[in-house]
N, C-alpha and C. Protein backbone atom coordinates (compact mmCIF):
# COMPACT_ATOMS: atom_id res chain seq x y z
N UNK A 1 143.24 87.22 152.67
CA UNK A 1 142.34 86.15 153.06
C UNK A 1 140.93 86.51 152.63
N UNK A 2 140.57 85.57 152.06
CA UNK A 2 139.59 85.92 151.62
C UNK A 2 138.00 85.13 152.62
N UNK A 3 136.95 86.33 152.63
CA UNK A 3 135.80 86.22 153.66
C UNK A 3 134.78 85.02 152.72
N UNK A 4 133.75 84.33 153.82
CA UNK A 4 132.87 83.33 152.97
C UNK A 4 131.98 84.22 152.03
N UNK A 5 131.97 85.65 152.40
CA UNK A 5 130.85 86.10 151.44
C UNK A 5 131.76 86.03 150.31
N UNK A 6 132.54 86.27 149.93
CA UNK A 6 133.33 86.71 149.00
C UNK A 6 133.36 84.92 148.30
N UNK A 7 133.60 84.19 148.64
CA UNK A 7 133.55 82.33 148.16
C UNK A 7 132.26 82.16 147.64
N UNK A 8 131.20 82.65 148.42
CA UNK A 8 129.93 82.61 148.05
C UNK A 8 129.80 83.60 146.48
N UNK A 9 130.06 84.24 146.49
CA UNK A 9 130.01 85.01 145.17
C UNK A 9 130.84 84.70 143.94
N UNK A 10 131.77 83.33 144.23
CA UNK A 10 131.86 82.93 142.69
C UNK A 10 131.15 82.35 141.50
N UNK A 11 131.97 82.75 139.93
CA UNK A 11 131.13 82.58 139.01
C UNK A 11 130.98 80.87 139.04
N UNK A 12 129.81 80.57 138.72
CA UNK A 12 129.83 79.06 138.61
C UNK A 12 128.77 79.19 137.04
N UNK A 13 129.32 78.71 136.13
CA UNK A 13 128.44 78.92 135.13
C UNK A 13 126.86 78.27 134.85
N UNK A 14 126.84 77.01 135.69
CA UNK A 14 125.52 76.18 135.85
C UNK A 14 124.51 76.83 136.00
N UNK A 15 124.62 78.07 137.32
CA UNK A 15 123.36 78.70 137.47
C UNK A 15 123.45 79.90 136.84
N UNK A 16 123.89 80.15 135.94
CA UNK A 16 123.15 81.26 134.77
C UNK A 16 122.71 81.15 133.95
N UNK A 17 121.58 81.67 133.52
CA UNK A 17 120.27 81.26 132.49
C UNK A 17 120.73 81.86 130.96
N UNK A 18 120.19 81.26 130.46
CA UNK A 18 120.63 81.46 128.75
C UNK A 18 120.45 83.07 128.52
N UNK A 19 121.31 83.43 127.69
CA UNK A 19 120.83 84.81 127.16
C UNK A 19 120.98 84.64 125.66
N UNK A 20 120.52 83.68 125.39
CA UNK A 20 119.67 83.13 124.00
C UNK A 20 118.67 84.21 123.60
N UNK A 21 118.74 85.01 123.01
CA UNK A 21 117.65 85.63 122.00
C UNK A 21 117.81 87.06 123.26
N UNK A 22 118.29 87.73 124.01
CA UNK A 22 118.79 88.73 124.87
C UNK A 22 119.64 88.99 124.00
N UNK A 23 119.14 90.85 123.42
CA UNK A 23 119.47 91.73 122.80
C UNK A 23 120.25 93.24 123.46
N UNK A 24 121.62 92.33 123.78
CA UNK A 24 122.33 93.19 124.63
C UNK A 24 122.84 94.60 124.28
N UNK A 25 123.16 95.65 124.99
CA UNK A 25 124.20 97.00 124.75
C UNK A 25 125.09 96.53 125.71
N UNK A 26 126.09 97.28 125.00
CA UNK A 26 127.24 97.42 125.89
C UNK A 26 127.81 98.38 125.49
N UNK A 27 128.13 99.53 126.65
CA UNK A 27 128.76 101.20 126.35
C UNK A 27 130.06 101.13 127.00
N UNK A 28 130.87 101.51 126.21
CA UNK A 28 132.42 101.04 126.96
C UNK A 28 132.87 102.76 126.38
N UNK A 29 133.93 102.85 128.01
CA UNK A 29 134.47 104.10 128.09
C UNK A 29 135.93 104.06 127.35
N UNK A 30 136.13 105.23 126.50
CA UNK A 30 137.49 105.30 125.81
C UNK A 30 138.69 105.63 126.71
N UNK A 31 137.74 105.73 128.49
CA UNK A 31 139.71 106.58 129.17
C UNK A 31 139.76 104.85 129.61
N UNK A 32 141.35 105.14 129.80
CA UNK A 32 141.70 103.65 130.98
C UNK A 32 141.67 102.88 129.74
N UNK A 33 141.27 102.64 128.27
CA UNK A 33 140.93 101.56 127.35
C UNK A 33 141.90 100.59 127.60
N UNK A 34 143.18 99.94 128.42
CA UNK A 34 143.92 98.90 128.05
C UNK A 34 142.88 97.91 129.53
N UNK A 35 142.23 99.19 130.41
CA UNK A 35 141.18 98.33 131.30
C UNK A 35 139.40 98.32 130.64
N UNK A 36 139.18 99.02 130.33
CA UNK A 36 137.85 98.76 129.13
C UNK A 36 137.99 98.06 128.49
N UNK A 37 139.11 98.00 127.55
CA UNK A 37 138.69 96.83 126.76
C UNK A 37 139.27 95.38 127.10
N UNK A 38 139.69 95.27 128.40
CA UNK A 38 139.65 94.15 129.03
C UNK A 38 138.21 93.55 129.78
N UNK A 39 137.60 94.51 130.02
CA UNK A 39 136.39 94.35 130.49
C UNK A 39 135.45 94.38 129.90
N UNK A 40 135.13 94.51 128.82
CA UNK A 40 134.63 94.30 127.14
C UNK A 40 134.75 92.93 127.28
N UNK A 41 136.19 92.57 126.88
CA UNK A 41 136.66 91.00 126.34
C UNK A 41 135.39 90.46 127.40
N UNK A 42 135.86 90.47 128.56
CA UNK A 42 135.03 89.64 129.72
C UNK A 42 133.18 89.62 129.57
N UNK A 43 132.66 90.60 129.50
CA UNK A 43 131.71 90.95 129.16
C UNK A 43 130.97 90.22 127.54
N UNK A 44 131.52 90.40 127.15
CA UNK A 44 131.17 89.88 125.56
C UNK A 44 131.24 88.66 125.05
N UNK A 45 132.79 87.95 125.83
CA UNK A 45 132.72 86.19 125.85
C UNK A 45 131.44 85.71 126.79
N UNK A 46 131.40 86.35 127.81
CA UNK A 46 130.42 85.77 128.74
C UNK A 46 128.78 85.30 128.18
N UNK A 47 128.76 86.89 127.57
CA UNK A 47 127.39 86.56 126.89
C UNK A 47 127.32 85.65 125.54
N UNK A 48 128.40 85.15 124.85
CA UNK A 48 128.96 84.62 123.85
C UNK A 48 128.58 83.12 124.54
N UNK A 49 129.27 82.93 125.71
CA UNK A 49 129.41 81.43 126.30
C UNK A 49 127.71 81.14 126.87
N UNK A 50 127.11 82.05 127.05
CA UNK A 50 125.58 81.75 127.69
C UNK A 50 124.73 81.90 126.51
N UNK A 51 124.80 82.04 125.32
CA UNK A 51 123.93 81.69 124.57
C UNK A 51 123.73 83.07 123.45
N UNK A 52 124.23 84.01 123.81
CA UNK A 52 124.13 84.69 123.22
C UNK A 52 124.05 85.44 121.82
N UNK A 53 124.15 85.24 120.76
CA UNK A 53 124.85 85.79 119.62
C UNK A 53 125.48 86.77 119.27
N UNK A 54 126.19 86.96 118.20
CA UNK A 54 127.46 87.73 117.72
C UNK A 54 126.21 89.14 117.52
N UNK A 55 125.79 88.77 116.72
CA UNK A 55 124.23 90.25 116.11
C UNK A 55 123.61 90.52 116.68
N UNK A 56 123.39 89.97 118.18
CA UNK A 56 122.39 90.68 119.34
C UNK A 56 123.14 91.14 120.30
N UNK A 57 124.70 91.03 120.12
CA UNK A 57 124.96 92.40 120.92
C UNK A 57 125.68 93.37 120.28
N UNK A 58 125.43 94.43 120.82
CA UNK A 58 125.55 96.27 120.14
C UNK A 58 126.78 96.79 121.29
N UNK A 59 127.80 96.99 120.69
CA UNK A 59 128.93 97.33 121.43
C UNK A 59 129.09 98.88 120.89
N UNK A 60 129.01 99.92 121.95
CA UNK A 60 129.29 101.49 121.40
C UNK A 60 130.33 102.33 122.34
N UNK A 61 131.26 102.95 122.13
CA UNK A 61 131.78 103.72 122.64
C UNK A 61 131.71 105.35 123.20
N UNK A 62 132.01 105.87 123.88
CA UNK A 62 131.88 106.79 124.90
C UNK A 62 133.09 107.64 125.46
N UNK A 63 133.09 108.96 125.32
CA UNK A 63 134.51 109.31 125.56
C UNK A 63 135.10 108.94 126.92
N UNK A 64 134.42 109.06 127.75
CA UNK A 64 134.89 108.54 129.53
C UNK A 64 133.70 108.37 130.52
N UNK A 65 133.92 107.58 131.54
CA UNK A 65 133.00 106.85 132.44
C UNK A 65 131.44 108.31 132.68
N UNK A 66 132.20 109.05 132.30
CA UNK A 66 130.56 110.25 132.80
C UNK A 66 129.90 109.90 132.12
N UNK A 67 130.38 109.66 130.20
CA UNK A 67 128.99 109.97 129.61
C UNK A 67 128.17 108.39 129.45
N UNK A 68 128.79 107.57 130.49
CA UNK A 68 128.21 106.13 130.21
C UNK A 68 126.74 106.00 130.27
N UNK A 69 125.94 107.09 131.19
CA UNK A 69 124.39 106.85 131.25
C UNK A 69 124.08 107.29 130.08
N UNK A 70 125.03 108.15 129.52
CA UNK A 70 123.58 109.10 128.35
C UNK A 70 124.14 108.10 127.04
N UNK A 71 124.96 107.50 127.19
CA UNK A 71 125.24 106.57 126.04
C UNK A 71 124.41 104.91 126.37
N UNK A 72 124.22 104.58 127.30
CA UNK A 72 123.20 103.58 127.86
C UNK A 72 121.57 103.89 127.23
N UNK A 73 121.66 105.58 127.96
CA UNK A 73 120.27 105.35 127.18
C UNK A 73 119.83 105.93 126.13
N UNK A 74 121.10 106.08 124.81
CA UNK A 74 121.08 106.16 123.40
C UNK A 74 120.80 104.67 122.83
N UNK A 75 121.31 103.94 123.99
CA UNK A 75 121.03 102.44 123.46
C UNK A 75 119.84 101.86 123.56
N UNK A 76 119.60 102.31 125.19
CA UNK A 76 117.84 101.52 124.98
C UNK A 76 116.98 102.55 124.24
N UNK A 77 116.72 103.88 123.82
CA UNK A 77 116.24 104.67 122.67
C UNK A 77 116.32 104.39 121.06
N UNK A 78 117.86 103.77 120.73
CA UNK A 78 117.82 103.55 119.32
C UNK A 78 117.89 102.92 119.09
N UNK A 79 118.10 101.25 120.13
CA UNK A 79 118.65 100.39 119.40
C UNK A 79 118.05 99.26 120.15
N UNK A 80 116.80 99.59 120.90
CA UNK A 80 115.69 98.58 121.21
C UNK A 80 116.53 97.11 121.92
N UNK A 81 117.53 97.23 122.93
CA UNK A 81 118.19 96.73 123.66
C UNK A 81 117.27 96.37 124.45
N UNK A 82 117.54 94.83 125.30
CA UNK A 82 117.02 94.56 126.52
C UNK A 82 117.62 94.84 127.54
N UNK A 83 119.10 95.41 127.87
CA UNK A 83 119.93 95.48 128.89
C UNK A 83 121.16 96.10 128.04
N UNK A 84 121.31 96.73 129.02
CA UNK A 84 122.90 97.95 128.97
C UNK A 84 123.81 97.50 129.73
N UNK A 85 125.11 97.19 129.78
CA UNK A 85 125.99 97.07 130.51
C UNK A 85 126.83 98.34 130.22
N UNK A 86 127.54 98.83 131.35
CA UNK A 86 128.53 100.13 130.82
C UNK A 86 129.48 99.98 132.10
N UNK A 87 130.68 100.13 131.12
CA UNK A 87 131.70 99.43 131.29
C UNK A 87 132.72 100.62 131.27
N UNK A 88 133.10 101.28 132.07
CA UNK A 88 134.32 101.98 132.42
C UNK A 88 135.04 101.73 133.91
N UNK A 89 136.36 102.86 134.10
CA UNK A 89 137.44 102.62 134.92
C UNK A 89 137.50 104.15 135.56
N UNK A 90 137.44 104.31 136.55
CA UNK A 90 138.11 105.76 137.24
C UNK A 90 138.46 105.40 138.49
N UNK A 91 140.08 105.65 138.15
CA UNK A 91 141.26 105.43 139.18
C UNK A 91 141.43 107.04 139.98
N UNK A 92 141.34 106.86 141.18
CA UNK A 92 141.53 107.64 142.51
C UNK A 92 142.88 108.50 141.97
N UNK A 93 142.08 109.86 141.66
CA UNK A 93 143.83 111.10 142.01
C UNK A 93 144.06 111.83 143.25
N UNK A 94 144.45 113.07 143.10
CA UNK A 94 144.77 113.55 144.39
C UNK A 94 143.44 114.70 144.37
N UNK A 95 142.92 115.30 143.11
CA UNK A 95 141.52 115.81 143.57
C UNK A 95 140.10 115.23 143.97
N UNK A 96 139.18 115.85 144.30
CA UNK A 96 137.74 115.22 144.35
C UNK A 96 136.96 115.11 143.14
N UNK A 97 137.38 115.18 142.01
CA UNK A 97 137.43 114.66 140.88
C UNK A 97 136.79 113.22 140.57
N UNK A 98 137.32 112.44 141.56
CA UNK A 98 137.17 111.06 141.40
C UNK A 98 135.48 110.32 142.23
N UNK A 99 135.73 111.43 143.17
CA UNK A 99 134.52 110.66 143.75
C UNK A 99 132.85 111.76 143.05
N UNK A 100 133.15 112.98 142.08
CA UNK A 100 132.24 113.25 141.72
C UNK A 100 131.90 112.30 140.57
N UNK A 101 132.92 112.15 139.54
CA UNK A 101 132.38 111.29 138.53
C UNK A 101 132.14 109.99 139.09
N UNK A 102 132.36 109.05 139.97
CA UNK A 102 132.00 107.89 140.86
C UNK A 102 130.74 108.34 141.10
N UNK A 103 129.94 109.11 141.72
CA UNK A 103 128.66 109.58 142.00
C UNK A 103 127.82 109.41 140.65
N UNK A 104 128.22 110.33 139.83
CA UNK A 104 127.35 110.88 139.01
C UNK A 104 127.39 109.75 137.86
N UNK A 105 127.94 109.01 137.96
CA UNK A 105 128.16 107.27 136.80
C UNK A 105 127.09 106.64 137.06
N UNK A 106 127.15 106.14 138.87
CA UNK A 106 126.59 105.60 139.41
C UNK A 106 124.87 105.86 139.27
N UNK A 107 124.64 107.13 139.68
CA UNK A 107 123.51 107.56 140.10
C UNK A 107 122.57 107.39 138.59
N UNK A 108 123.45 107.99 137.61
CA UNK A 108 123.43 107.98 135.89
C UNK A 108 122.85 106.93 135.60
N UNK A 109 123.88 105.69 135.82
CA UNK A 109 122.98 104.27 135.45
C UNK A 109 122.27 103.78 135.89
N UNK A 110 122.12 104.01 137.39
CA UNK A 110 121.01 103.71 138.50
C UNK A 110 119.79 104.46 137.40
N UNK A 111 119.30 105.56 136.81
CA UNK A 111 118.40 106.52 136.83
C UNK A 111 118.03 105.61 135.50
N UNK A 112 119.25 105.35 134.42
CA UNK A 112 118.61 105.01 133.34
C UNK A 112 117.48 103.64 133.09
N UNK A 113 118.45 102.92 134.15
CA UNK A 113 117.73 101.39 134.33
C UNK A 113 116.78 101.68 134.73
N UNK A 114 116.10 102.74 135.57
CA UNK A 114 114.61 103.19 136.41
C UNK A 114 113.69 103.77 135.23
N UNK A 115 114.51 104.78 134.76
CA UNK A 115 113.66 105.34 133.46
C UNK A 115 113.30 104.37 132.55
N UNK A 116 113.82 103.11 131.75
CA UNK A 116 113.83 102.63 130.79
C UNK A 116 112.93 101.69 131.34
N UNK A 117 112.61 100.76 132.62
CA UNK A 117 112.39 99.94 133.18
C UNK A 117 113.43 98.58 132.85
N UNK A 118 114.24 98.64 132.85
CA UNK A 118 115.52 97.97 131.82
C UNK A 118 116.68 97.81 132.97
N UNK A 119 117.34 96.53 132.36
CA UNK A 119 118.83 96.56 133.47
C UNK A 119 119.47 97.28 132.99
N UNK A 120 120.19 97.95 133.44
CA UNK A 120 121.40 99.39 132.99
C UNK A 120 123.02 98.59 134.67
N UNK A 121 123.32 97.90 133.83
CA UNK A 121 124.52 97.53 134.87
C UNK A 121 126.06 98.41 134.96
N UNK A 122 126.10 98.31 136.04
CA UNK A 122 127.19 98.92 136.05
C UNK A 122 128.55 98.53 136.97
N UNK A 123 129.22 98.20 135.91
CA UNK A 123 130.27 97.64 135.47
C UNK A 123 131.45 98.31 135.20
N UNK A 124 131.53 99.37 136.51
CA UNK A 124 132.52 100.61 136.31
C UNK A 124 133.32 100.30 137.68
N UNK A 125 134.84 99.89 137.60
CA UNK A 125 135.54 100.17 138.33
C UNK A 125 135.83 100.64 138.61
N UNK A 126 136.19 101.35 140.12
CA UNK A 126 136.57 102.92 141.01
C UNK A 126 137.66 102.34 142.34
N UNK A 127 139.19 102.84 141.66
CA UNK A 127 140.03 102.02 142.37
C UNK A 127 141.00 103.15 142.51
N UNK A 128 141.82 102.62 143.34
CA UNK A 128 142.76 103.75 143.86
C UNK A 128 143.92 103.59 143.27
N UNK A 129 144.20 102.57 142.15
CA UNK A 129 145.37 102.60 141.25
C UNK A 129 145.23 101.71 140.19
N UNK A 130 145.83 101.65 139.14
CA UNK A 130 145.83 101.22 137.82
C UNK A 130 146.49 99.57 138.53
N UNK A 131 147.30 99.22 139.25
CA UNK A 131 147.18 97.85 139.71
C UNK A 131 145.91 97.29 140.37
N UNK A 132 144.88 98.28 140.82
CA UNK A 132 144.03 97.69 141.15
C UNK A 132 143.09 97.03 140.25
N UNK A 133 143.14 98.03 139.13
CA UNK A 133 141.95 97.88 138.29
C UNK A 133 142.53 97.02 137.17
N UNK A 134 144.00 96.57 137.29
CA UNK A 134 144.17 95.42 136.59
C UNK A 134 143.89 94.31 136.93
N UNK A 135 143.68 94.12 138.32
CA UNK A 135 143.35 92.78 139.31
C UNK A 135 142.01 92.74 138.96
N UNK A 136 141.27 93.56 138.13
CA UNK A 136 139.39 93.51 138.22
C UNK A 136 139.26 93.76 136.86
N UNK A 137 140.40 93.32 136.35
CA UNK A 137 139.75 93.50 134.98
C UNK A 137 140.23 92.31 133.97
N UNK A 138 140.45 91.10 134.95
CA UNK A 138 141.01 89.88 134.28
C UNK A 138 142.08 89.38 134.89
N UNK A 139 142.30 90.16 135.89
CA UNK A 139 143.61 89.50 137.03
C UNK A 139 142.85 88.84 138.30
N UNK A 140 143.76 88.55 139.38
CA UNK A 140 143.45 88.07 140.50
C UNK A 140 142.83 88.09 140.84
N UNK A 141 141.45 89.29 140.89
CA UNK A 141 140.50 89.35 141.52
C UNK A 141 139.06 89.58 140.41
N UNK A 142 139.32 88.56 139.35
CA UNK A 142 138.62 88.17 138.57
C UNK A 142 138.02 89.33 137.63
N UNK A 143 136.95 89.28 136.56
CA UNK A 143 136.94 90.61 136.01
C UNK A 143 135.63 90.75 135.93
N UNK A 144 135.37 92.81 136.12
CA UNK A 144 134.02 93.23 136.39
C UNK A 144 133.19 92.82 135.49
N UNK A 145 133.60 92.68 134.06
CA UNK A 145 132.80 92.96 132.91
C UNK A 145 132.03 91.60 132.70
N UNK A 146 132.65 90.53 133.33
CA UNK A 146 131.83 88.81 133.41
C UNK A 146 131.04 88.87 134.26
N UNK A 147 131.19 89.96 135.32
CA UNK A 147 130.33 90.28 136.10
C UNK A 147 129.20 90.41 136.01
N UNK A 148 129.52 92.22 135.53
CA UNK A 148 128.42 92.60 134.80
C UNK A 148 127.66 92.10 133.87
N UNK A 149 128.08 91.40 132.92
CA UNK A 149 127.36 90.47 132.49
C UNK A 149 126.56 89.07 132.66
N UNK A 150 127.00 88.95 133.57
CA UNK A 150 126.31 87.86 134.36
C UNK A 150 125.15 88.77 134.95
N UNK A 151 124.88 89.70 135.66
CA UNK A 151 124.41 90.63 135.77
C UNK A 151 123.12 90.59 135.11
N UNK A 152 123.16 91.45 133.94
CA UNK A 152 122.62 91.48 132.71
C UNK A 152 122.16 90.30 132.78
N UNK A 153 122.53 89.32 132.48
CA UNK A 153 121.59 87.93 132.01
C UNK A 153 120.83 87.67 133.02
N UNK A 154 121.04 87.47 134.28
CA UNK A 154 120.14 87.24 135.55
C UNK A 154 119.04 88.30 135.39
N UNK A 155 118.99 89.34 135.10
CA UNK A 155 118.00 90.35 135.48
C UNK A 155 117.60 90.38 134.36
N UNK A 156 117.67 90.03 133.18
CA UNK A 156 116.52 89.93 132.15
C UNK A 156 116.00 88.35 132.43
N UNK A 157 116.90 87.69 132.91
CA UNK A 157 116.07 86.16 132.85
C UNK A 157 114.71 86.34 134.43
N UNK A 158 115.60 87.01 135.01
CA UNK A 158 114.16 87.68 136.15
C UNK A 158 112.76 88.18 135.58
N UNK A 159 113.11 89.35 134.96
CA UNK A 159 112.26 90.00 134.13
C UNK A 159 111.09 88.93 133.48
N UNK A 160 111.97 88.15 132.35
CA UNK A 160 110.82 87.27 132.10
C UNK A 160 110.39 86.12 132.75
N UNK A 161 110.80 85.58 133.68
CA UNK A 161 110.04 84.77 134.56
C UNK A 161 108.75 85.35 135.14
N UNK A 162 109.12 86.87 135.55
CA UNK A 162 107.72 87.51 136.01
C UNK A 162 106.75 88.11 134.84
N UNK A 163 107.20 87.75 133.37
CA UNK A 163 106.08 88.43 132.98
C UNK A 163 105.74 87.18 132.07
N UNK A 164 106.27 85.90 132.31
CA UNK A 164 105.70 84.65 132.07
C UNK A 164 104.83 84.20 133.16
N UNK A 165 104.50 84.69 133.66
CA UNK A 165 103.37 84.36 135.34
C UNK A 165 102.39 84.80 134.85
C-alpha cells in the first residue's frame, strides 16, 4: 500500500523545466550493468524527452559505484558539464562491505556537488537484492535514473532562475 507521500512524488512531466541547452554528465557504474544500464536508458530518454540533446550529454563509465565521485568530478573538470548524474547499484551481502561503499558514494557525490558548486545527483541504488533493484530500475517501483534526472534538470533550472534575478 502505498503512503500519500509516496502519490505525491510522482513523475508528471508538465512540471519539469526544459533542459534545452543543459550540458549534462552522466557516470554509470560497470558492476550490476544489466541494472546501470537500465538506469542509463531512464536517465538519458528523460533528458532526451525534456529538451535535451543527443551532443550535450557526456555519458562515461566507471569500474563500480565507489569510483562514481571521482568520475563525476573528472566530468565537471574536463568536460565543462552543468550537472553529473551517477548512476550505480550496490546490493546488500552478508559483509559490511555494503554499507561502507553506501557511505562513501554518498558522501563522494554529496562533496563533489559542494566542491564544484554543481548538481552531482545521485542516482545509486542500495537494496537488499537484485529483485529489488530491478523494481527501481524500470520495474514496479519506477526507475532511479528518470529520477535522477529529473533531478538534474530541476536543480539547474533552480540555479538559473537565481542567477537570472
Amino acid at each position: 500500500m502505498s503512503s500519500p507521500l509516496k502519490k505525491s512524488l510522482k513523475y508528471d512531466p508538465e512540471f519539469i523545466p526544459s533542459a534545452k541547452g543543459m550540458l549534462t554528465g552522466i557516470v554509470v557504474s560497470e558492476w550490476n550493468t544489466a541494472i546501470t544500464n537500465a538506469l542509463l536508458e531512464g536517465a538519458y530518454s528523460t533528458l532526451i524527452k525534456h529538451g535535451a540533446k543527443k551532443q550535450d550529454i557526456v555519458v562515461k563509465y566507471v569500474p563500480g559505484s565507489f569510483e562514481l565521485p571521482l568520475g563525476a568530478q573528472f566530468l565537471f573538470e574536463y568536460e565543462d558539464v552543468d550537472a553529473v548524474i551517477c548512476l550505480g547499484c550496490v546490493i546488500q551481502g552478508e559483509t559490511r562491505h555494503f554499507e561502507f561503499i553506501c557511505n562513501a558514494v554518498a558522501n563522494g557525490v554529496l562533496k563533489v556537488g559542494l566542491d564544484y558548486n554543481a548538481p552531482a545527483i545521485f542516482g545509486v541504488l542500495t537494496t537488499n537484492s537484485i529483485e529489488q533493484a530491478m523494481e527501481r530500475s524500470g520495474g514496479k517501483h519506477g526507475n532511479k535514473g528518470t529520477e535522477a534526472a529529473i533531478s538534474a534538470i530541476k536543480m539547474f533550472a533552480f540555479e538559473q532562475d537565481l542567477v537570472s534575478e
